[in-house]
N, C-alpha and C. Protein backbone atom coordinates (compact mmCIF):
# COMPACT_ATOMS: atom_id res chain seq x y z
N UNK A 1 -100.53 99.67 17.66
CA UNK A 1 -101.59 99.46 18.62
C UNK A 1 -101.62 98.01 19.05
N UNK A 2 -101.67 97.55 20.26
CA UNK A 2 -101.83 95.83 20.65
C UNK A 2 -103.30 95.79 20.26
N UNK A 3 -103.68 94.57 20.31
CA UNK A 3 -104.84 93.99 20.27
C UNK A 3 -105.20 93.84 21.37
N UNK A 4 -104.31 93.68 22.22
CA UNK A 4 -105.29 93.22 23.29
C UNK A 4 -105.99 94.21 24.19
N UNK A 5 -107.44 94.27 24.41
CA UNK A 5 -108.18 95.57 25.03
C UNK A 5 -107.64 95.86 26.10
N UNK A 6 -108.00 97.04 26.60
CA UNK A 6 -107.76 97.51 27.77
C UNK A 6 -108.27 97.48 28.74
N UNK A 7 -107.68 96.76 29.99
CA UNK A 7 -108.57 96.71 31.19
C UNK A 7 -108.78 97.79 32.35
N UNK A 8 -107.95 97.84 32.90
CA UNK A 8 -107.73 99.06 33.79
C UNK A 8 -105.69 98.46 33.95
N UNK A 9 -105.23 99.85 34.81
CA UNK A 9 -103.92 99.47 34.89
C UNK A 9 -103.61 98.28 35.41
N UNK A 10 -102.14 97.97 35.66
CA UNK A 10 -101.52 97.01 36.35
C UNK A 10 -101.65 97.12 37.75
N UNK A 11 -101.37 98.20 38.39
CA UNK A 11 -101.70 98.88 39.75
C UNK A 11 -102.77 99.02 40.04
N UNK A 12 -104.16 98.86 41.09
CA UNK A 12 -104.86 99.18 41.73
C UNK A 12 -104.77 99.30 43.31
N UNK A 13 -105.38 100.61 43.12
CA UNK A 13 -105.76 101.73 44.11
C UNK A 13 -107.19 101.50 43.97
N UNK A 14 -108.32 100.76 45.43
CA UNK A 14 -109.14 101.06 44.99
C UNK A 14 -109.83 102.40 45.34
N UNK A 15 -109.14 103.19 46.41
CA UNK A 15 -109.47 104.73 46.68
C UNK A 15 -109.69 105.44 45.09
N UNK A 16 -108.40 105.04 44.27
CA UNK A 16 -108.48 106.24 43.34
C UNK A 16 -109.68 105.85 41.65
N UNK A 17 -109.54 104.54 42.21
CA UNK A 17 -110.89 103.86 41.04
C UNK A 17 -112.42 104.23 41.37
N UNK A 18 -112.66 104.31 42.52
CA UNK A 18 -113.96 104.93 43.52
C UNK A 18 -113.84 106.10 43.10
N UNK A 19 -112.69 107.06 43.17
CA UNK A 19 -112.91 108.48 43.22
C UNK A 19 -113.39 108.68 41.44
N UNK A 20 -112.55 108.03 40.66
CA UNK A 20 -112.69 108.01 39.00
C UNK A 20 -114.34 107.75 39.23
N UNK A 21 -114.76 106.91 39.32
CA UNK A 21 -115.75 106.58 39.07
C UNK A 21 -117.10 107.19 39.26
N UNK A 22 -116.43 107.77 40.50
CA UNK A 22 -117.61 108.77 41.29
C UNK A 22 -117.72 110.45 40.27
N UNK A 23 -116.63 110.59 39.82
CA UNK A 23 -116.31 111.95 39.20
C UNK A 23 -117.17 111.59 38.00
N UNK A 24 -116.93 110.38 36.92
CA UNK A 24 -117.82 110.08 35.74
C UNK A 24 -119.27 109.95 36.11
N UNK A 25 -119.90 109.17 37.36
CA UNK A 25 -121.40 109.57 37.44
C UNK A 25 -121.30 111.13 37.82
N UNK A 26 -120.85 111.62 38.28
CA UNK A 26 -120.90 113.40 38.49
C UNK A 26 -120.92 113.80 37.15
N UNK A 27 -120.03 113.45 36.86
CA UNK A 27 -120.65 114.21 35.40
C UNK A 27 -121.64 113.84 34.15
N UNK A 28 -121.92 112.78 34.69
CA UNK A 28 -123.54 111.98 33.94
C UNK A 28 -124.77 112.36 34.65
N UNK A 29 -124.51 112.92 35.98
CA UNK A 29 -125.45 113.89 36.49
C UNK A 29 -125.85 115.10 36.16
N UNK A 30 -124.35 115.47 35.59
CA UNK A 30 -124.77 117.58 35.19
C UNK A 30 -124.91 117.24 33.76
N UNK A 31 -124.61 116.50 33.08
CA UNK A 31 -124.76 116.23 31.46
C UNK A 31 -126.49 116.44 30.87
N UNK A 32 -127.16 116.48 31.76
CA UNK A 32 -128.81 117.05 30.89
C UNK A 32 -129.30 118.01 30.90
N UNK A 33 -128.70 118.87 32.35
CA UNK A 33 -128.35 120.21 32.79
C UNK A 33 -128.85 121.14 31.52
N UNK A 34 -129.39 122.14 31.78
CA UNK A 34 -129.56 124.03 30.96
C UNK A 34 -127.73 123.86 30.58
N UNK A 35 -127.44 124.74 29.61
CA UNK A 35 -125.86 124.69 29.49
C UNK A 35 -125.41 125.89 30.37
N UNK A 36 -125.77 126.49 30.80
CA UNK A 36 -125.30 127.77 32.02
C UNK A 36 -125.01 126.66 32.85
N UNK A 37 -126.03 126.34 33.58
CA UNK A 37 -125.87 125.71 34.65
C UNK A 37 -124.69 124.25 34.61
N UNK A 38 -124.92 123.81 33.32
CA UNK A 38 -124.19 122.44 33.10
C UNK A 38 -122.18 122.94 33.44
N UNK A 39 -122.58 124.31 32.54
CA UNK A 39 -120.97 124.53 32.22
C UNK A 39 -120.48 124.82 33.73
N UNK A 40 -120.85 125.57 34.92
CA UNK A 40 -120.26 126.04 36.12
C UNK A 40 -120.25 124.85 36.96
N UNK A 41 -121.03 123.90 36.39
CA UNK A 41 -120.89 122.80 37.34
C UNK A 41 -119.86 121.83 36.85
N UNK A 42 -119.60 121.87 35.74
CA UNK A 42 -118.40 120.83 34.88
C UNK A 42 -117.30 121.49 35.39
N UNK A 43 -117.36 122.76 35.07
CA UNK A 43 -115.71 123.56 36.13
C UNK A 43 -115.61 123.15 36.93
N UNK A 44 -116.90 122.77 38.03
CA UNK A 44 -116.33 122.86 39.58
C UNK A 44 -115.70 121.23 39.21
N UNK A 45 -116.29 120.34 38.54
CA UNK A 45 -115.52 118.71 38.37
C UNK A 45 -114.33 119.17 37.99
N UNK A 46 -113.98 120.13 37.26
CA UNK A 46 -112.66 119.92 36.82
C UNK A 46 -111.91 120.33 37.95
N UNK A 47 -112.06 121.36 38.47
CA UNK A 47 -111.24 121.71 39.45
C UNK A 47 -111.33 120.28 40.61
N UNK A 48 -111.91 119.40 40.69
CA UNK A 48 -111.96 118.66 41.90
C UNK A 48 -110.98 117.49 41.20
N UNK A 49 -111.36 117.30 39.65
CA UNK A 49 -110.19 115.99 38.69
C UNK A 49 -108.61 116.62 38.75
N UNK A 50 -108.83 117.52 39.12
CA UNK A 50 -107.28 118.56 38.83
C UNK A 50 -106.48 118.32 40.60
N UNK A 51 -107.51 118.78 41.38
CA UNK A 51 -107.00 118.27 42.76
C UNK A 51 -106.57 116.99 42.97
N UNK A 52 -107.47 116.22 42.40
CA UNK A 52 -106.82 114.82 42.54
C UNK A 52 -105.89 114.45 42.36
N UNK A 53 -105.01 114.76 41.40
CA UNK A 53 -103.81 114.66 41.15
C UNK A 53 -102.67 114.95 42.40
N UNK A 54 -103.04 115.99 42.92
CA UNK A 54 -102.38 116.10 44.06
C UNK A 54 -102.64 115.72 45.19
N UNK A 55 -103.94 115.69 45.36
CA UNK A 55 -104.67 115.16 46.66
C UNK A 55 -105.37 114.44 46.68
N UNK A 56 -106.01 113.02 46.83
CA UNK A 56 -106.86 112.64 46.44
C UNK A 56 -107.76 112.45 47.38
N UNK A 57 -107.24 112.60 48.72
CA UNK A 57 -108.50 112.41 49.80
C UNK A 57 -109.11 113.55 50.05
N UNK A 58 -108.25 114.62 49.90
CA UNK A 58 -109.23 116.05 49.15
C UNK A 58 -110.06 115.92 48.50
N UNK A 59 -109.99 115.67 47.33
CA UNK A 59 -110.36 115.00 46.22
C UNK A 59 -111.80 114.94 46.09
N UNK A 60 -111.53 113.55 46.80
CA UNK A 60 -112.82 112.57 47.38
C UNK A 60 -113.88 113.42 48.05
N UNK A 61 -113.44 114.12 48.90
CA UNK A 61 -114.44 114.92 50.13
C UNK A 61 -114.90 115.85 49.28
N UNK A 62 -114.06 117.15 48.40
CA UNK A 62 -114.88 118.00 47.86
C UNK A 62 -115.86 117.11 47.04
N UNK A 63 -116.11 116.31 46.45
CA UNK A 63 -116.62 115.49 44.96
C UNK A 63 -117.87 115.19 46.18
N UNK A 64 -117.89 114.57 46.84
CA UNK A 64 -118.73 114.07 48.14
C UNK A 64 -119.48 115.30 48.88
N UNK A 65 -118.76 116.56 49.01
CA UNK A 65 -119.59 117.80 49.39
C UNK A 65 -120.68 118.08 47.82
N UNK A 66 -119.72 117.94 46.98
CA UNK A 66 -120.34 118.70 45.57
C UNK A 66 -121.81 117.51 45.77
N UNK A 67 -121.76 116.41 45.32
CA UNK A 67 -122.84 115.43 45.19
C UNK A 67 -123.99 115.49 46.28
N UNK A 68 -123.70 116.11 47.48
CA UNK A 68 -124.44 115.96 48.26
C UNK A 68 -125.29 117.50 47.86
N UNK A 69 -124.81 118.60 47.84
CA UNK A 69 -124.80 119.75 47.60
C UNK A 69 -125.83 119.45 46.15
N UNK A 70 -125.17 118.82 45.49
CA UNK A 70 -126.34 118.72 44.09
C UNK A 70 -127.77 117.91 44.22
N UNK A 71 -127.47 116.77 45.24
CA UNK A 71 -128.63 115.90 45.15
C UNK A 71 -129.83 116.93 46.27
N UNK A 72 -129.35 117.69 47.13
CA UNK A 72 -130.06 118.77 47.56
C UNK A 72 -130.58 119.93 47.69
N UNK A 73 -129.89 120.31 46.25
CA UNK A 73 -130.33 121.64 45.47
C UNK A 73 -131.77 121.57 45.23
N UNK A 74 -132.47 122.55 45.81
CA UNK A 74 -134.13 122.81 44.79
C UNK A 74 -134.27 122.45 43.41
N UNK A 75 -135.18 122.09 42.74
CA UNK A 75 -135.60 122.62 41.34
C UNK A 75 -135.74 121.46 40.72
N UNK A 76 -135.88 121.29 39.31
CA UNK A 76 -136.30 120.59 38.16
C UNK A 76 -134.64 119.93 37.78
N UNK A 77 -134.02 118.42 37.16
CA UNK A 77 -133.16 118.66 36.82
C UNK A 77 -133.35 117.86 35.07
């Protein structure tokens, strides 16, 4: 193991550090969630962390539909 900590890579992308970042508050959003509700909504992140890989400006837009879609859902969270 080095000692020396880890920062982020050698490479920056800041598209794909925005998108990381945006996906971890998404999921610090559904994390207090009922667990029904928590678990169908952690799928849909995964499926959007899984796109990324291939697409990332996909990516970005579904994660950006999902957030908007959540911050405008009815109810208690």
């Amino acid at each position: 193991m080095s000692p020396v900590p880890w920062t982020r890579p050698e490479w920056d992308d800041p598209a794909l550090t925005l998108l990381a970042e945006q996906l971890r508050d998404a999921h610090r959003l559904v994390a207090p969630l009922p667990a029904e509700t928590r678990q169908r909504l952690i799928r849909h992140l995964l499926a959007i962390t899984d796109l990324a890989k291939r697409d990332s400006d996909l990516a970005a837009r579904r994660l950006e539909t999902f957030l908007a879609d959540f911050r405008d859902a009815p109810g208690p969270r």
